[in-house]
Protein backbone atom coordinates (compact mmCIF):
# COMPACT_ATOMS: atom_id res chain seq x y z
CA UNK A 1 -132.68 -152.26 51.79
CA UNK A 2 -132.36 -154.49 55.21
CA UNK A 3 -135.12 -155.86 57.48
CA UNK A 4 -135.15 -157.02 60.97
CA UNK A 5 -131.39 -156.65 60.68
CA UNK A 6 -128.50 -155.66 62.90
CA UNK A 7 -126.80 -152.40 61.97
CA UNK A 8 -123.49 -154.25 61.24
CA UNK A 9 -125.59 -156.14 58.49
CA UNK A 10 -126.27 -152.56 57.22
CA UNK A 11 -122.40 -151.88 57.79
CA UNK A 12 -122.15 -155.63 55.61
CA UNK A 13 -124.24 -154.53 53.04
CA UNK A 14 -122.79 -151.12 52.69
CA UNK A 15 -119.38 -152.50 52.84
CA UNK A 16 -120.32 -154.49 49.46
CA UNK A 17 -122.17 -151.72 47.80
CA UNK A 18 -118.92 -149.39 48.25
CA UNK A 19 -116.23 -152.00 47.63
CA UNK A 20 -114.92 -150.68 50.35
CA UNK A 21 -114.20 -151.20 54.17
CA UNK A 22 -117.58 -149.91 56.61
CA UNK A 23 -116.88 -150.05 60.19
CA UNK A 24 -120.06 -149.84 62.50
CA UNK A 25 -119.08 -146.92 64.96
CA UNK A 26 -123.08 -146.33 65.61
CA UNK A 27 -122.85 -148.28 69.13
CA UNK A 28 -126.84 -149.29 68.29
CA UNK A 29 -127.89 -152.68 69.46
CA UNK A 30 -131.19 -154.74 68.71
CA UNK A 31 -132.67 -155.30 64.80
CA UNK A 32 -134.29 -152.52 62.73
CA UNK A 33 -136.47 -152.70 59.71
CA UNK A 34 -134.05 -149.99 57.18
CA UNK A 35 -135.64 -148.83 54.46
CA UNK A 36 -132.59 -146.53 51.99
CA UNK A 37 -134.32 -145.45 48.95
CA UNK A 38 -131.23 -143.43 46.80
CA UNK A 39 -129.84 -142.82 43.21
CA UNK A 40 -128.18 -146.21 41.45
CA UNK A 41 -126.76 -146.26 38.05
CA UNK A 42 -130.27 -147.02 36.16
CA UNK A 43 -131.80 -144.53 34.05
CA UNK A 44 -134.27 -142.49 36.23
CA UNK A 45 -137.81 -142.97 36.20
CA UNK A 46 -139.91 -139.94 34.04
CA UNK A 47 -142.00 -137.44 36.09
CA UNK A 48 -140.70 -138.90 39.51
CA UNK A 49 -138.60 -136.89 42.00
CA UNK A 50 -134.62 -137.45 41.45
CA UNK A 51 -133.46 -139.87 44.13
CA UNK A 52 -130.78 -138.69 46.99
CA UNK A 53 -127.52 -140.26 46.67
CA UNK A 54 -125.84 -143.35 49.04
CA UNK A 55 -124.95 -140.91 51.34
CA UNK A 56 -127.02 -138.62 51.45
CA UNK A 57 -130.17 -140.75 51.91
CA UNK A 58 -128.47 -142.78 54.86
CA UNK A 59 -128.18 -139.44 56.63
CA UNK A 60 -131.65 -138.05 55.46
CA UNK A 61 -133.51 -141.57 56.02
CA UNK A 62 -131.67 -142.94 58.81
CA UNK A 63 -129.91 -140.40 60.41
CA UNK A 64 -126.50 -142.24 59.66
CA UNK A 65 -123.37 -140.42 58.62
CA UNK A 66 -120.61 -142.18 56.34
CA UNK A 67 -117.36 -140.50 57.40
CA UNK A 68 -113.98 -141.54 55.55
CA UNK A 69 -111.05 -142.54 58.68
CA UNK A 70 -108.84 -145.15 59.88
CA UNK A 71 -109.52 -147.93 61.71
CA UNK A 72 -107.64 -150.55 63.06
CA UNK A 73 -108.32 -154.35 62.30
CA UNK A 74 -106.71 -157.94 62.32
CA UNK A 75 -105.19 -159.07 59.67
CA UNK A 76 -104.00 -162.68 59.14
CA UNK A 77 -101.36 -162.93 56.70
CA UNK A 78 -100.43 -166.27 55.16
CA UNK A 79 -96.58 -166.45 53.66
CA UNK A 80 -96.21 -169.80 52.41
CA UNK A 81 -98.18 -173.38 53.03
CA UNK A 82 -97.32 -176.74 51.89
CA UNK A 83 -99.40 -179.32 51.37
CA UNK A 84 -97.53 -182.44 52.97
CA UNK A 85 -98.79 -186.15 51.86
CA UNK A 86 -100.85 -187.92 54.85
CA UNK A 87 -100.87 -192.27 54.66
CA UNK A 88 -104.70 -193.42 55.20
């Protein structure tokens, strides 16, 4: 899945996969290589093993557990912008 990455990259990438917010609570520091071999939406392969799902194989694999919570976060809202005419 990742290589030589941060865990927040695997927090980025898992953040994407789930359309949905991932906050890195882990507290790990330094790159790993992150190998997360689980169950997509393709057909599976004949006479292999099923595949794990998401979660499950980040917890297997990786020892990483996706937990549903809140989490507080900035948010920058924008209410209304004009775009004013400059002279060159």
């Amino acid at each position: 899945m990742i290589g030589a990455a941060p865990i927040s990259s695997l927090a980025s990438a898992l953040q994407v996969r789930l359309n949905d917010f991932v906050v890195d609570k882990t507290g790990l520091s330094g790159t790993y290589d992150l190998t997360v071999e689980f169950a997509d939406d393709a057909p599976a392969v004949a006479d292999a093993p099923p595949l794990p799902t998401l979660s499950t194989a980040l917890e297997q694999d990786l020892g990483l557990k996706l937990e549903k919570g809140k989490a507080e976060f900035d948010v920058l809202v924008v209410e209304h912008i004009e775009k004013v005419p400059t002279e060159n």
